[in-house]
C-alpha atoms as a PDB file:
ATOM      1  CA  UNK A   1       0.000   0.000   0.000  1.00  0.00           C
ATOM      2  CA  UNK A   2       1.511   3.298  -0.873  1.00  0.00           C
ATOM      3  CA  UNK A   3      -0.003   6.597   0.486  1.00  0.00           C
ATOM      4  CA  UNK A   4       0.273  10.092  -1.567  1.00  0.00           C
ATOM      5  CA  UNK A   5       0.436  13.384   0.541  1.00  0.00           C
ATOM      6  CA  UNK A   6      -0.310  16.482  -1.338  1.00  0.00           C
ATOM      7  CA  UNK A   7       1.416  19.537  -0.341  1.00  0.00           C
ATOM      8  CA  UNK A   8      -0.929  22.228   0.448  1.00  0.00           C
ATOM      9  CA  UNK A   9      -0.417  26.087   0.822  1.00  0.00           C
ATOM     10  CA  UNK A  10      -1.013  27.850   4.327  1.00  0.00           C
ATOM     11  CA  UNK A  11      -1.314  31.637   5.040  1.00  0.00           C
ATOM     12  CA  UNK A  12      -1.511  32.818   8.617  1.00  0.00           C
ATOM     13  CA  UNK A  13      -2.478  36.151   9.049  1.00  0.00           C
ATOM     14  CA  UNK A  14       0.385  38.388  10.801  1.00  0.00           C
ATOM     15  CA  UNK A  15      -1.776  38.920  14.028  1.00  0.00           C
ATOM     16  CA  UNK A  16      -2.380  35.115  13.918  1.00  0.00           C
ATOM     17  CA  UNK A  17       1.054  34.588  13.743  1.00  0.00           C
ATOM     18  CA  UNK A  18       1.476  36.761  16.716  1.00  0.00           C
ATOM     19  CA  UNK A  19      -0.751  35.461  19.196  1.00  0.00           C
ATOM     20  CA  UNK A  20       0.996  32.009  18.219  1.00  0.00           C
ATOM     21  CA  UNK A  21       4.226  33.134  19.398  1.00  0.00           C
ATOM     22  CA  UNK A  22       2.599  35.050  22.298  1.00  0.00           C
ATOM     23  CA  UNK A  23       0.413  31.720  23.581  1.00  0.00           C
ATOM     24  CA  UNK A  24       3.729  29.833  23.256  1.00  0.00           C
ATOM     25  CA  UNK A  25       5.881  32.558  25.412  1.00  0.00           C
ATOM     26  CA  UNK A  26       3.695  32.538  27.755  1.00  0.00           C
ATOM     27  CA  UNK A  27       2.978  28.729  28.003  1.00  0.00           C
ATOM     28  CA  UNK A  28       6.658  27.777  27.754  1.00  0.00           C
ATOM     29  CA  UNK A  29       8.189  25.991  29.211  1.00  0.00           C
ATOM     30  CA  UNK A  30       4.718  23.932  28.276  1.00  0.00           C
ATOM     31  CA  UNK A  31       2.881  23.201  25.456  1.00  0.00           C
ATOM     32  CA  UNK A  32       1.325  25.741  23.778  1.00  0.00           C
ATOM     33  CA  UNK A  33      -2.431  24.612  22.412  1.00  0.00           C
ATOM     34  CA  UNK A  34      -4.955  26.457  20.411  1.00  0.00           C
ATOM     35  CA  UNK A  35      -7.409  27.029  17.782  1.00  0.00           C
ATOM     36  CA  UNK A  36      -6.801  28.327  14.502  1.00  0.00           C
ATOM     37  CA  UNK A  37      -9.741  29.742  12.816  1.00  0.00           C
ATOM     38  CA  UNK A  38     -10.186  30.535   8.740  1.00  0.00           C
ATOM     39  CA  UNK A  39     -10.835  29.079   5.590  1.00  0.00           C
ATOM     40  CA  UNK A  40      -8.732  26.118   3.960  1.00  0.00           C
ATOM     41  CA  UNK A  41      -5.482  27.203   3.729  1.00  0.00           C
ATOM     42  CA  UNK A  42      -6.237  30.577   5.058  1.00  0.00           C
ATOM     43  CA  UNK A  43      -5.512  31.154   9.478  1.00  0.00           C
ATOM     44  CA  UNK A  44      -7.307  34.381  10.333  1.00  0.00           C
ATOM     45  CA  UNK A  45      -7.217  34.153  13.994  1.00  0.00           C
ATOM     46  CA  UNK A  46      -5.613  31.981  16.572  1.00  0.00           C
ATOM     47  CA  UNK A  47      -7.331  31.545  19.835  1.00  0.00           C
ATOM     48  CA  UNK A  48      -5.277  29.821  22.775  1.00  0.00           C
ATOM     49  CA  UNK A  49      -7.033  26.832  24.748  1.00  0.00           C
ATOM     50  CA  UNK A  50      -5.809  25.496  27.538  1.00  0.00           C
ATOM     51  CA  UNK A  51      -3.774  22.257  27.576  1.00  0.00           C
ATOM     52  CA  UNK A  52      -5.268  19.733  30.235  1.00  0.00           C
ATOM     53  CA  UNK A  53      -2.927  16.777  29.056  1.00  0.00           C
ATOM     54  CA  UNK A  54      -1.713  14.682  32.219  1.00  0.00           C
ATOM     55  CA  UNK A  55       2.023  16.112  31.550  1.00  0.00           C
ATOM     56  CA  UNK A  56       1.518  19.776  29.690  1.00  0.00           C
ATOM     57  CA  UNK A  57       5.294  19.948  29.395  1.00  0.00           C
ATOM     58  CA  UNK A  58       5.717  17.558  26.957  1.00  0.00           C
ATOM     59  CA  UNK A  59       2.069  16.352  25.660  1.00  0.00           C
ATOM     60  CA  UNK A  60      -0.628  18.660  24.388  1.00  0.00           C
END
């Protein structure tokens, strides 16, 4: 059995992008877990979530 992965295009607003890197500062040294609302292939917004895994540092 072979599988076939198609590549697909992604653009993430800049203010997505930002609260990205700000959920993961401020998560760190944890793992950094949200939602990322849009379209296919299009992030408009990212929302953070908490991360209830058993062991946040390393599991999400």
């Amino acid at each position: 059995m072979t599988s076939h992965i198609e590549a697909m295009a992604l653009t993430i607003r800049h203010s997505a992008l930002a609260a990205m890197r700000a959920a993961a500062q401020h998560a760190a040294p944890c793992e950094a877990c949200g939602i990322l609302l849009g379209r296919p292939g299009q992030v408009h917004a990212a929302v953070p979530v908490a991360n209830v895994a058993a062991d946040p540092a390393r599991h999400f």
